[in-house]
N, C-alpha and C. Protein backbone atom coordinates (compact mmCIF):
# COMPACT_ATOMS: atom_id res chain seq x y z
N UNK A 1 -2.91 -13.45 -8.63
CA UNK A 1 -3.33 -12.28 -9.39
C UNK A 1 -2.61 -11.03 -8.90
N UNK A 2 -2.52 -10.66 -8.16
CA UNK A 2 -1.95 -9.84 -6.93
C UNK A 2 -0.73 -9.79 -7.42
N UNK A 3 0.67 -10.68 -7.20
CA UNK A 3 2.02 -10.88 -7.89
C UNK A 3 1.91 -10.50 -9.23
N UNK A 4 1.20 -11.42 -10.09
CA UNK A 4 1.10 -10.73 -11.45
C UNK A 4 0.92 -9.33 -12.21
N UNK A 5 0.05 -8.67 -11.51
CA UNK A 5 0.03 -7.48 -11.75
C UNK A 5 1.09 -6.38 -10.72
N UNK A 6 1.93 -6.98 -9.96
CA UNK A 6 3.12 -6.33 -9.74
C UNK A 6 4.29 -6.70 -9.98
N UNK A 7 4.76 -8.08 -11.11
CA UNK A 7 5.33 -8.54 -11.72
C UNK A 7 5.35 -8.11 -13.28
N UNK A 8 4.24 -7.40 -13.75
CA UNK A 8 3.96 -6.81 -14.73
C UNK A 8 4.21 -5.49 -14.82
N UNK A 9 3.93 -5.05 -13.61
CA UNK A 9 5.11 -3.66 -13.96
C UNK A 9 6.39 -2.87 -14.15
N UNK A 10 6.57 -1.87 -15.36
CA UNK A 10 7.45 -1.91 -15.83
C UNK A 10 8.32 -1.75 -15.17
N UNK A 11 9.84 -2.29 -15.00
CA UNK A 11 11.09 -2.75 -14.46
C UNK A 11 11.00 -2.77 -13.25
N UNK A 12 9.98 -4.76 -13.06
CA UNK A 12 9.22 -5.08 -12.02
C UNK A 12 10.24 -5.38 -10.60
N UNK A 13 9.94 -4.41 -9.60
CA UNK A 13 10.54 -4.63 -8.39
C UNK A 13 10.94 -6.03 -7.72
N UNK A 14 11.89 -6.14 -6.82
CA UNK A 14 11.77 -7.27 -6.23
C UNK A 14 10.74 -7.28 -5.39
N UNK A 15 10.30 -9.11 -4.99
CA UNK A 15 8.91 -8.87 -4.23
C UNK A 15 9.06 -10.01 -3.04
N UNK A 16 8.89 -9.69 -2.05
CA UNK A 16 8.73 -10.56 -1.02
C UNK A 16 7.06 -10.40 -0.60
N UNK A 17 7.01 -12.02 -0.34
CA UNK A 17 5.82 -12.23 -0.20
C UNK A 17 5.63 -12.78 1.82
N UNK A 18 4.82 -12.83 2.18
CA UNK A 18 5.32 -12.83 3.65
C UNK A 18 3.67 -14.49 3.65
N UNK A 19 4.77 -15.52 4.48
CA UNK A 19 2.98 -16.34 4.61
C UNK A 19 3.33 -16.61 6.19
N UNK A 20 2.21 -15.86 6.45
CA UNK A 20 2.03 -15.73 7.95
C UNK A 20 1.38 -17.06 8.60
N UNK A 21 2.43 -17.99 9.05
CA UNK A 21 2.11 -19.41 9.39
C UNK A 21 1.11 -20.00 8.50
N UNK A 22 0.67 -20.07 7.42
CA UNK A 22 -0.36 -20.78 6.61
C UNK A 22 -0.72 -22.06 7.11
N UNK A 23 -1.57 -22.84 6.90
CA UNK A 23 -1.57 -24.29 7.02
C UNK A 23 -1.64 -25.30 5.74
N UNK A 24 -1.83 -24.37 4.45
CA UNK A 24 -1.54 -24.96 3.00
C UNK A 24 -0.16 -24.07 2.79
N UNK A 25 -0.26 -25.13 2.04
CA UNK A 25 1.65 -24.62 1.08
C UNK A 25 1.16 -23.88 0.32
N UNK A 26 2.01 -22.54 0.08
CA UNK A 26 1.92 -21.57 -1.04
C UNK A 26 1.94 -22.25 -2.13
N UNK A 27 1.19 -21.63 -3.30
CA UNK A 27 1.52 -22.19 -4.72
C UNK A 27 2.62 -21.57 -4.77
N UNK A 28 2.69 -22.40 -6.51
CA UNK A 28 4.47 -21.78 -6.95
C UNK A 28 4.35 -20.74 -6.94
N UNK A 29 5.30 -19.75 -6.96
CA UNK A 29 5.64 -18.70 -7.31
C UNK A 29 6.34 -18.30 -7.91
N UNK A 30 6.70 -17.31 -9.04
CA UNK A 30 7.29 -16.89 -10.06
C UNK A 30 8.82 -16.94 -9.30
N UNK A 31 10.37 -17.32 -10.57
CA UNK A 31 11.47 -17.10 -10.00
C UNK A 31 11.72 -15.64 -9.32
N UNK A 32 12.82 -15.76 -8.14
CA UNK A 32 12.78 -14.22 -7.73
C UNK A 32 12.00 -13.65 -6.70
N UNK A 33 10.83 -14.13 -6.29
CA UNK A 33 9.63 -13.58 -5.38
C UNK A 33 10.30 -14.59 -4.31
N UNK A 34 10.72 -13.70 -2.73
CA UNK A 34 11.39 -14.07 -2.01
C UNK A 34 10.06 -14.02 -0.91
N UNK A 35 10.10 -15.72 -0.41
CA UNK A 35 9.59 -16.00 0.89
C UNK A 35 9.23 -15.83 1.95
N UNK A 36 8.96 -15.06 2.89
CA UNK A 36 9.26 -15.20 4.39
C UNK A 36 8.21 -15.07 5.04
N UNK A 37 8.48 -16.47 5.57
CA UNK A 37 7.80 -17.44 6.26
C UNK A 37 7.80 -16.82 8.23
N UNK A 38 6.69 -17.06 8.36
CA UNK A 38 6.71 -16.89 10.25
C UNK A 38 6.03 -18.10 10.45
N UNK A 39 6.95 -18.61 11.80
CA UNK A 39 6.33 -19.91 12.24
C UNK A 39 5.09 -19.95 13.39
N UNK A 40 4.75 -19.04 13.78
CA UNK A 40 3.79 -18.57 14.33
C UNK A 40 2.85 -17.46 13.75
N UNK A 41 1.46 -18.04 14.13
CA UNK A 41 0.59 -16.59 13.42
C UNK A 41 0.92 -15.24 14.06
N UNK A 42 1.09 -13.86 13.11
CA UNK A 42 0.97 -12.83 13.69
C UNK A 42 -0.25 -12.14 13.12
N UNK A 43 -0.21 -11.01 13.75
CA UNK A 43 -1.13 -10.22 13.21
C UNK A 43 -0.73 -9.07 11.80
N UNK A 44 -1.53 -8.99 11.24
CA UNK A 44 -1.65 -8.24 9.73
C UNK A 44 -0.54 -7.25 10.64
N UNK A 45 -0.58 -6.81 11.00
CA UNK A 45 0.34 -5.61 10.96
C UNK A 45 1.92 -5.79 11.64
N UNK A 46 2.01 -6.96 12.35
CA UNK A 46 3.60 -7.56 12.47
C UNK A 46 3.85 -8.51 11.25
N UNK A 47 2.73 -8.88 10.44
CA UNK A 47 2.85 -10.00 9.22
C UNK A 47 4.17 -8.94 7.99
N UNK A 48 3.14 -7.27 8.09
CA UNK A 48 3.76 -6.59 7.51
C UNK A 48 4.86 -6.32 7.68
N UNK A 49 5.45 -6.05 9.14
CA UNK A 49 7.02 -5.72 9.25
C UNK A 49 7.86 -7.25 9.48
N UNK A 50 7.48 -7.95 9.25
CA UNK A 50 8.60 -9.15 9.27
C UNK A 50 8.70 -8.88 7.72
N UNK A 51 8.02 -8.66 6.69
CA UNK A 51 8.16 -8.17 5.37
C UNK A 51 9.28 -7.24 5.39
N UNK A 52 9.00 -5.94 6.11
CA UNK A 52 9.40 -5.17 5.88
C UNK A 52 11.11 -4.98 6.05
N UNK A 53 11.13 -6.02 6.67
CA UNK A 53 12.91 -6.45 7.32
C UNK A 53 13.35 -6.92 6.12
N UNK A 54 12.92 -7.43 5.33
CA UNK A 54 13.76 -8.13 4.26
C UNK A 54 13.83 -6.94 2.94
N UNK A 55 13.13 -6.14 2.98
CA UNK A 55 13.26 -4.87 2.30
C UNK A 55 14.58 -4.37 2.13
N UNK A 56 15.14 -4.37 0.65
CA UNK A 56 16.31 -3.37 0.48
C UNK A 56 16.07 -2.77 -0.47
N UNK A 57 15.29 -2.24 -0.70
CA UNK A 57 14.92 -1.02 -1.66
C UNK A 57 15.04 0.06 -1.15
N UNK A 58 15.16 1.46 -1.63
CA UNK A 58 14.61 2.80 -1.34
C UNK A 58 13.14 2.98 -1.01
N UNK A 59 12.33 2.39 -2.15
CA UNK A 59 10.46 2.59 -1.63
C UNK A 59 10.52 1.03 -1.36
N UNK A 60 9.31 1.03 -0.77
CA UNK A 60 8.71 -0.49 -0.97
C UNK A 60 7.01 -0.22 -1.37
N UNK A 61 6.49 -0.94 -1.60
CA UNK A 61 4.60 -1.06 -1.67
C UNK A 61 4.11 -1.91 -0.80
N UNK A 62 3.51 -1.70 0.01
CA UNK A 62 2.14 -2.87 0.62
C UNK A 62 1.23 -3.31 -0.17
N UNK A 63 0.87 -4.26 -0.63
CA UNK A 63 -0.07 -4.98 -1.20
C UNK A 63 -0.69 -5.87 -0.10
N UNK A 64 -2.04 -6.47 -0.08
CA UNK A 64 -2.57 -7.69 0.52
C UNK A 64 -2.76 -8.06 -0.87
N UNK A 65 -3.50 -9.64 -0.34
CA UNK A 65 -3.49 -10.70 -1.82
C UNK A 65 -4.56 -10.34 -2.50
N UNK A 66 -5.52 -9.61 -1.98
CA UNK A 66 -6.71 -9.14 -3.01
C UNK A 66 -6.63 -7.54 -3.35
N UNK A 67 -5.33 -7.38 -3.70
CA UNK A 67 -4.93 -5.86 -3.83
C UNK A 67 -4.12 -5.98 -5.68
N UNK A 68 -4.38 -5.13 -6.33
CA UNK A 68 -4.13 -5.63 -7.28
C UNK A 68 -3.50 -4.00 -8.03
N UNK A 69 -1.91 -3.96 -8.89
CA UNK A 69 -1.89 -2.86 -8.78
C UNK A 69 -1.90 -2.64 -10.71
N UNK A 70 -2.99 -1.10 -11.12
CA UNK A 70 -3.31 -1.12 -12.50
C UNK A 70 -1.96 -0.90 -13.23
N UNK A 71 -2.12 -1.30 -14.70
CA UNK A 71 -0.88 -1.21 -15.56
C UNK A 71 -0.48 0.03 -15.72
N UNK A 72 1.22 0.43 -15.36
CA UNK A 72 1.68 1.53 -15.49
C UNK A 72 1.60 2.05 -14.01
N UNK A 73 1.01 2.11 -12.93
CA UNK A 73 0.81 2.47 -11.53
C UNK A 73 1.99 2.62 -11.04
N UNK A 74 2.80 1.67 -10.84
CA UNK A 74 3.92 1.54 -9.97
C UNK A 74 4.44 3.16 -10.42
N UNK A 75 4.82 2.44 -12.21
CA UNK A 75 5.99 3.78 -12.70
C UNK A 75 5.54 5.35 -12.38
N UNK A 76 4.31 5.20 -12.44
CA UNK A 76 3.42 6.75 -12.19
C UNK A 76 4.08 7.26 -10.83
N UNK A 77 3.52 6.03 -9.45
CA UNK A 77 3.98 6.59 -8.36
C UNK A 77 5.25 6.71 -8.08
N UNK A 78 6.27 5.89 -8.26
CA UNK A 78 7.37 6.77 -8.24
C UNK A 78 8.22 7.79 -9.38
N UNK A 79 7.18 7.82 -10.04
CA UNK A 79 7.96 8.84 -11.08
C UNK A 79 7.66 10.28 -9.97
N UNK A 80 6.94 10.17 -9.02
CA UNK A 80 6.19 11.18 -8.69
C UNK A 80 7.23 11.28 -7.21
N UNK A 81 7.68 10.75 -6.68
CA UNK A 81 8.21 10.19 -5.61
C UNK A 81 10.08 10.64 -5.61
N UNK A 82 10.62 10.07 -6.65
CA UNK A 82 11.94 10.29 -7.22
C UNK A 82 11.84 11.70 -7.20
N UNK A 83 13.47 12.58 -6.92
CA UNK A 83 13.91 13.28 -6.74
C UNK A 83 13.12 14.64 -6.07
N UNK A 84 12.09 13.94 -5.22
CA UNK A 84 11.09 14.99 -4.30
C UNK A 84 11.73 14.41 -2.81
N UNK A 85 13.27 14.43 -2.51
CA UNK A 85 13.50 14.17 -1.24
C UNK A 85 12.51 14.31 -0.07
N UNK A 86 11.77 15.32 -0.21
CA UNK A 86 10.92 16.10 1.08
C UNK A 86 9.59 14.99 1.60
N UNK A 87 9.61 14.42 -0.06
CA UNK A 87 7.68 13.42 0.30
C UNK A 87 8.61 12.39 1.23
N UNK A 88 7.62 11.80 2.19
CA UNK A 88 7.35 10.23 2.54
C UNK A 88 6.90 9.16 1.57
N UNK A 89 6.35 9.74 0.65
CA UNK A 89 5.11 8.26 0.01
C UNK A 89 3.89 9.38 -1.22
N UNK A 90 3.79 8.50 -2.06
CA UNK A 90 2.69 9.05 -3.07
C UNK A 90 1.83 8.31 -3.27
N UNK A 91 0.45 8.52 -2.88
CA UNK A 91 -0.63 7.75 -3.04
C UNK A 91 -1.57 8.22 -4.11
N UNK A 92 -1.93 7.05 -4.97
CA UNK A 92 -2.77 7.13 -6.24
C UNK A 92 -4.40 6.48 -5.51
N UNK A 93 -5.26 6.61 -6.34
CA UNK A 93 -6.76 6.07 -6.42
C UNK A 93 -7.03 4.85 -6.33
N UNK A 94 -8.04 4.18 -5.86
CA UNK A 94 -8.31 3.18 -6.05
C UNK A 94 -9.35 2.98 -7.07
N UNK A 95 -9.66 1.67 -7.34
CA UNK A 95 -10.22 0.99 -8.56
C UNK A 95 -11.31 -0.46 -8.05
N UNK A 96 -12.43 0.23 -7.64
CA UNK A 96 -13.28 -1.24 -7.51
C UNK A 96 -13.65 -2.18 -9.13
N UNK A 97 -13.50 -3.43 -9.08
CA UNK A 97 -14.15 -3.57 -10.03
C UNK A 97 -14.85 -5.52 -9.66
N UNK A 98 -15.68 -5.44 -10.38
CA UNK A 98 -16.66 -7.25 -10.42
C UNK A 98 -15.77 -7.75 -11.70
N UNK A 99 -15.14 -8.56 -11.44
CA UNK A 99 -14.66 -9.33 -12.92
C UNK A 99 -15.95 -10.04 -13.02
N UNK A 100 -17.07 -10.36 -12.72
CA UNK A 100 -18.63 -11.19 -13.27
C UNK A 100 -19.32 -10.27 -14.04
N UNK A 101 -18.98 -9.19 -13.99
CA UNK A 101 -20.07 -8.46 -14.45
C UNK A 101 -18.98 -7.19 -15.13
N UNK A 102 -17.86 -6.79 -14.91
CA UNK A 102 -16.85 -6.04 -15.37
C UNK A 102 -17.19 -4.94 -14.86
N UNK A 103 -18.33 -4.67 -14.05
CA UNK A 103 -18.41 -3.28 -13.13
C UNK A 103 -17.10 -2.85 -12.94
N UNK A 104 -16.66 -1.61 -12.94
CA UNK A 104 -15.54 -0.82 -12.38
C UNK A 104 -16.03 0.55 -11.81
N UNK A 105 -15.43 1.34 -10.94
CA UNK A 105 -15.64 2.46 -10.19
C UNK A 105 -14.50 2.78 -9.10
N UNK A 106 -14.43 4.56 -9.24
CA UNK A 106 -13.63 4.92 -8.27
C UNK A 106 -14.08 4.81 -7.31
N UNK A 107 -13.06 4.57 -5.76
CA UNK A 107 -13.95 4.27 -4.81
C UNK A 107 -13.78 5.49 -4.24
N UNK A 108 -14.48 6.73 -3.75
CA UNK A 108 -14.15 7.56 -2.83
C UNK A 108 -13.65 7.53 -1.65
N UNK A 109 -13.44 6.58 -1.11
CA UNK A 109 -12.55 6.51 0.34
C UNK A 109 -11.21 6.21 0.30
N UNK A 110 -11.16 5.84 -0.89
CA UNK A 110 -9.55 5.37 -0.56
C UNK A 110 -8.56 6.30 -1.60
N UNK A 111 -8.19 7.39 -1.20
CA UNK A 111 -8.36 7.99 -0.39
C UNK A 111 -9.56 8.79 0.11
N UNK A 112 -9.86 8.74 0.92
CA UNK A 112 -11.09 10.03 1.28
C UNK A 112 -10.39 11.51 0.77
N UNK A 113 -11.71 11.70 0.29
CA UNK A 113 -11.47 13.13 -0.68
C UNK A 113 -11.39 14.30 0.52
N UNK A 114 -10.82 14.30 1.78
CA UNK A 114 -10.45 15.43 2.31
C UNK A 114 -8.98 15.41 2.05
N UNK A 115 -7.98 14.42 2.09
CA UNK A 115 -6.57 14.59 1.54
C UNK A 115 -6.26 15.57 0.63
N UNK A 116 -7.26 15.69 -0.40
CA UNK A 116 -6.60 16.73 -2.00
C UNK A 116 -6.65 17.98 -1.26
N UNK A 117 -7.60 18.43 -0.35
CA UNK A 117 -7.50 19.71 0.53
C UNK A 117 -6.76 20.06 1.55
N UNK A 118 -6.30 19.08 2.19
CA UNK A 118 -5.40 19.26 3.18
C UNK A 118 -4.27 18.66 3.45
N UNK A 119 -3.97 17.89 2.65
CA UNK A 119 -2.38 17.46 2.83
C UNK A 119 -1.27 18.37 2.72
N UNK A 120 -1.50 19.17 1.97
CA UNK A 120 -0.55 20.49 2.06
C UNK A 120 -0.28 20.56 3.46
N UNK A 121 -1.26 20.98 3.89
CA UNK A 121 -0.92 20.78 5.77
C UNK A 121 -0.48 19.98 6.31
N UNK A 122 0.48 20.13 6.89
CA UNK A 122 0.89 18.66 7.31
C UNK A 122 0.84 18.73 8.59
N UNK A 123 0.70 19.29 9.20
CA UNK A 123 0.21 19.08 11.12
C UNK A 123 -1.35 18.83 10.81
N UNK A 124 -1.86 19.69 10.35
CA UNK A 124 -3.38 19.60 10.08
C UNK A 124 -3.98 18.34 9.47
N UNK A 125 -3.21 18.00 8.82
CA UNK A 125 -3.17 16.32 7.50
C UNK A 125 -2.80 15.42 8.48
N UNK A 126 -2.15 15.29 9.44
CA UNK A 126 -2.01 14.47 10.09
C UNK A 126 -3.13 14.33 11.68
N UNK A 127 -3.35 15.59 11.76
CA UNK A 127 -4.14 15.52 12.96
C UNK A 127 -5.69 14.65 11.99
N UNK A 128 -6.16 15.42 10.86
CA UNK A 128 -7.16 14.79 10.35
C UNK A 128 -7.25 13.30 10.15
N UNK A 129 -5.90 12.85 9.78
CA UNK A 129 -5.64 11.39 9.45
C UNK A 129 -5.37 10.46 10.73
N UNK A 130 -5.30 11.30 11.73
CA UNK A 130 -5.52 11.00 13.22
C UNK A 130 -6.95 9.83 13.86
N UNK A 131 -7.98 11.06 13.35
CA UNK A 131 -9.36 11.05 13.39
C UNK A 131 -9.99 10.08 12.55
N UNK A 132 -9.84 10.25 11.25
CA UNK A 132 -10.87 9.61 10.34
C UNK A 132 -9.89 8.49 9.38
N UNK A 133 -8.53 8.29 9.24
CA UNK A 133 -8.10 7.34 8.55
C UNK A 133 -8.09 7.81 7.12
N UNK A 134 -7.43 8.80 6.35
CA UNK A 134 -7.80 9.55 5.48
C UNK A 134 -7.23 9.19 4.18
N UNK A 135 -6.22 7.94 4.52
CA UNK A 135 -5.66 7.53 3.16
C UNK A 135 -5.36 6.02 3.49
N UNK A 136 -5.56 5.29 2.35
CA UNK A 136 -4.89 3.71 2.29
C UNK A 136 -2.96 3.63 2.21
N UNK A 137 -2.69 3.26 3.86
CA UNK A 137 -1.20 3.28 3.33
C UNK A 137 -0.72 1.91 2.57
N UNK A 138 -1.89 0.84 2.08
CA UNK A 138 -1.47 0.15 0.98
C UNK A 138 -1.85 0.05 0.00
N UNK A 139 -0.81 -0.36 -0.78
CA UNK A 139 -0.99 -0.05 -2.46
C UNK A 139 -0.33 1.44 -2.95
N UNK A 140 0.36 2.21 -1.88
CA UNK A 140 1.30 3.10 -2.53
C UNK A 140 2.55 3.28 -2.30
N UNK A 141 3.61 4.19 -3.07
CA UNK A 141 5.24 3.75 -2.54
C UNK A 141 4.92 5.22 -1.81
N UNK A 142 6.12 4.34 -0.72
CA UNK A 142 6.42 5.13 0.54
C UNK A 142 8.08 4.85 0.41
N UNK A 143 8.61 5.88 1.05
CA UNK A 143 9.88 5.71 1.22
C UNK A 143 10.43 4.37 2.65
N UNK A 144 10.96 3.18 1.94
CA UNK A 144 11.52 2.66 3.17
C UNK A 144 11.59 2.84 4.73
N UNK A 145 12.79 4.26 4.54
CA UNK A 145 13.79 4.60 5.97
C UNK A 145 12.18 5.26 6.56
N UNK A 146 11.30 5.88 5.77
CA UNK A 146 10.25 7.02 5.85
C UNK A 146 9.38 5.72 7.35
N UNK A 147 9.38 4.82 6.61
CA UNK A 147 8.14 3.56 7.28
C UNK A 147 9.51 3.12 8.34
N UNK A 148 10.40 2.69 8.12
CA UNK A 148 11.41 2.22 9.42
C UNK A 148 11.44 3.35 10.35
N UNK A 149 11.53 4.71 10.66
CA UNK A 149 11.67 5.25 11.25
C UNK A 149 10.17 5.64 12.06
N UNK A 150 9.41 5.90 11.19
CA UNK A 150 7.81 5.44 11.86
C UNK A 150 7.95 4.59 12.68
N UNK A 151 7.92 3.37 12.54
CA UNK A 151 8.08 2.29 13.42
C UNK A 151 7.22 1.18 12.94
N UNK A 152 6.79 1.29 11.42
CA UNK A 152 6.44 0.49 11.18
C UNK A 152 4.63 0.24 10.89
N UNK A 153 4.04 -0.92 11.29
CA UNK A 153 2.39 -1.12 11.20
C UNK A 153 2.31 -1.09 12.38
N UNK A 154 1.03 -0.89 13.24
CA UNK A 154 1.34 -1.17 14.50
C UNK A 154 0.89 -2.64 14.72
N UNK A 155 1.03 -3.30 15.69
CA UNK A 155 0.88 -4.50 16.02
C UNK A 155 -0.55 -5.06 16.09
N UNK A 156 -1.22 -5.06 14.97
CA UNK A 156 -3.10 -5.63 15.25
C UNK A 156 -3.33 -6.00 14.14
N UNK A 157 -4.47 -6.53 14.22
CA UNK A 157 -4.88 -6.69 12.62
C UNK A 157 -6.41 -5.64 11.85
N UNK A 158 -6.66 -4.63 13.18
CA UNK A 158 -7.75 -4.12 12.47
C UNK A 158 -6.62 -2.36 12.97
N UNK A 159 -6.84 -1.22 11.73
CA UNK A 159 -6.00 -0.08 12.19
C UNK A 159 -4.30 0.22 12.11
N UNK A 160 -4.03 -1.25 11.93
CA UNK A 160 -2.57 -1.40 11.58
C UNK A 160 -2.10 0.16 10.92
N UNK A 161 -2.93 -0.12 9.72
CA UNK A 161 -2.34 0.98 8.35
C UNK A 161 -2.30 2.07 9.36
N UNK A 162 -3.61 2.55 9.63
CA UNK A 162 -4.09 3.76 10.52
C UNK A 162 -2.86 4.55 11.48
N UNK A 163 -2.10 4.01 12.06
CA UNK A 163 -1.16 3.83 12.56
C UNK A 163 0.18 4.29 12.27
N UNK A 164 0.38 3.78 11.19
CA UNK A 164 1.84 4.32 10.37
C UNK A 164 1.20 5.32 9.43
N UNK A 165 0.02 5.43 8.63
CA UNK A 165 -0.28 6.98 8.12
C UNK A 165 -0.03 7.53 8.55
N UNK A 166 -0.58 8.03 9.77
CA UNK A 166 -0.69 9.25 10.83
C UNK A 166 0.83 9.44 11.31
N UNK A 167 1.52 8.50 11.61
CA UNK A 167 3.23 8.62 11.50
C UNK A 167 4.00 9.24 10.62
N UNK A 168 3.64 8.47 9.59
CA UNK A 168 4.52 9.17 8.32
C UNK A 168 3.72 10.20 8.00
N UNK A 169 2.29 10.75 8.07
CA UNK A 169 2.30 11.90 7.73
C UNK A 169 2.70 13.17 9.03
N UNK A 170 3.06 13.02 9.93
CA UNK A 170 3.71 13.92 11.14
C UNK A 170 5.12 13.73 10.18
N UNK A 171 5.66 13.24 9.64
CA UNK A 171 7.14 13.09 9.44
C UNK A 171 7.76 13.68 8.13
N UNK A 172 6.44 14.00 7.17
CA UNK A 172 6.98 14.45 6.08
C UNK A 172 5.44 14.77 5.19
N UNK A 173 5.37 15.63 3.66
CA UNK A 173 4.61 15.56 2.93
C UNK A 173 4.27 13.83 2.20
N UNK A 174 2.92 13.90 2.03
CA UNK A 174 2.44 12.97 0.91
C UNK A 174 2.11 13.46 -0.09
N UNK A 175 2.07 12.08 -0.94
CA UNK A 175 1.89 13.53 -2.53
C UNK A 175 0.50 12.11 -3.19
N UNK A 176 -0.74 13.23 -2.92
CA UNK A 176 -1.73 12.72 -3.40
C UNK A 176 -2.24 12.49 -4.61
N UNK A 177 -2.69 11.66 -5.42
CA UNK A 177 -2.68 11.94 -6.92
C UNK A 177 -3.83 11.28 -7.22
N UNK A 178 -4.85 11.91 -7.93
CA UNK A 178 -6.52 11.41 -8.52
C UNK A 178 -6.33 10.28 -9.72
N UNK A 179 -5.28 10.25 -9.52
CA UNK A 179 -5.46 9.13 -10.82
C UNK A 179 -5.47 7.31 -10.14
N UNK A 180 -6.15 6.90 -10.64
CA UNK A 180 -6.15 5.31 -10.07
C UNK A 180 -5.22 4.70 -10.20
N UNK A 181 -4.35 4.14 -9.16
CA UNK A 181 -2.97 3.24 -9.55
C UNK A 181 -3.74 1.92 -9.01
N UNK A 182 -4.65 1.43 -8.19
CA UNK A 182 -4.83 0.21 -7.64
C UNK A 182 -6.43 -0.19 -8.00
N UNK A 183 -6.49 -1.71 -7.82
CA UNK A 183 -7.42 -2.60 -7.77
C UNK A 183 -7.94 -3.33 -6.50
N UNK A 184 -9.35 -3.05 -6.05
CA UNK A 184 -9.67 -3.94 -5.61
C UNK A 184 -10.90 -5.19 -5.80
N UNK A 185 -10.88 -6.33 -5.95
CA UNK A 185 -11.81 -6.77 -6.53
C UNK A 185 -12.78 -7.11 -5.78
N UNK A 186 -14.49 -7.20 -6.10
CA UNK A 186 -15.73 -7.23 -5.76
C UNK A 186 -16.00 -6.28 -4.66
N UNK A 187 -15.58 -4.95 -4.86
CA UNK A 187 -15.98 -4.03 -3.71
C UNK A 187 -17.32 -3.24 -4.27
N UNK A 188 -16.77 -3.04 -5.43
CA UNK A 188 -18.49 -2.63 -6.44
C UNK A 188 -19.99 -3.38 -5.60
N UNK A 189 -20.95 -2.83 -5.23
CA UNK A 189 -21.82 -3.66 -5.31
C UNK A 189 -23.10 -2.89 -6.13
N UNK A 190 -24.11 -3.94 -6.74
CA UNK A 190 -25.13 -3.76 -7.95
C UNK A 190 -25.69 -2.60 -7.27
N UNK A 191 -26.39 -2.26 -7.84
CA UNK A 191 -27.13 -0.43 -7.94
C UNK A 191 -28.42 -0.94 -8.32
């Protein structure tokens, strides 16, 4: 589901998929969606930069497999991204929804609604994103060299993201945007 809806967007990127030692075989995968395999388990956040090595794009996106990105998203964020040399990365909204019940809802944390106020700041945006984790660095485009020169996820599997936010935002503007580019499914719960 995950591939599909970033295979579906318009003039769909190349996609490497990363299977971090699995013990089942990947299903098929669409022609084009490039492999890479680690023969040892790592953690979510070295899973990400063995990904990130095979990257030759200008942006790339982080997705996990229950990350799902809405129609038109991609083109939004980098329409927003392109010819703003100065940003690192443009992050859109997230999108809970129950496919059982078709619940949908914005989620307020991702990003946490102190970003629209203070990212302008960018010592201040970063000291905050320091503290509280103030944006999802997956599911939006970031500039490549922006994340290689960071240094990447850091090496764990809980905080990874946490890690390279607070990097790339010391390193440059983000460009925050209220509109929902992503999916996550069953985060909704009944009321």
């Amino acid at each position: 589901e995950c591939l599909d809806t970033i295979l579906a967007q318009d003039g769909a990127p190349p996609v490497v998929v990363v299977d971090n030692a699995s013990r089942e075989s990947l299903p098929a995968l669409p022609v084009g969606v490039e492999v890479v395999r680690s023969p040892c388990r790592l953690s979510v956040g070295a899973a990400r930069n063995l990904g990130l090595e095979s990257v030759r794009t200008p942006y790339v996106v982080f997705c996990d497999a229950d990350d799902v990105l809405l129609p038109g998203g991609l083109a939004f964020l980098l329409s927003r991204v392109r010819g703003r040399p100065e940003l690192v990365g443009c992050v859109g909204r997230y999108e809970s929804w129950r496919p059982e019940t078709g619940e949908r809802r914005l989620l307020d944390r991702a990003p946490r609604p102190i970003v629209f106020r203070v990212s302008r700041l960018r010592r201040v945006f970063a000291l905050a994103n320091l503290r509280y984790n103030c944006f999802p660095v997956v599911g939006c485009v970031l500039r490549t060299e922006a994340v290689r020169a960071a240094g990447g996820f850091g090496d764990g599997d809980v905080g990874e993201d946490w890690i390279l936010g607070t990097q790339l935002a010391f390193r440059g503007p983000i460009d925050f945007q209220r509109r929902p580019v992503n999916g996550l499914r069953d985060v909704c719960r009944s009321r």
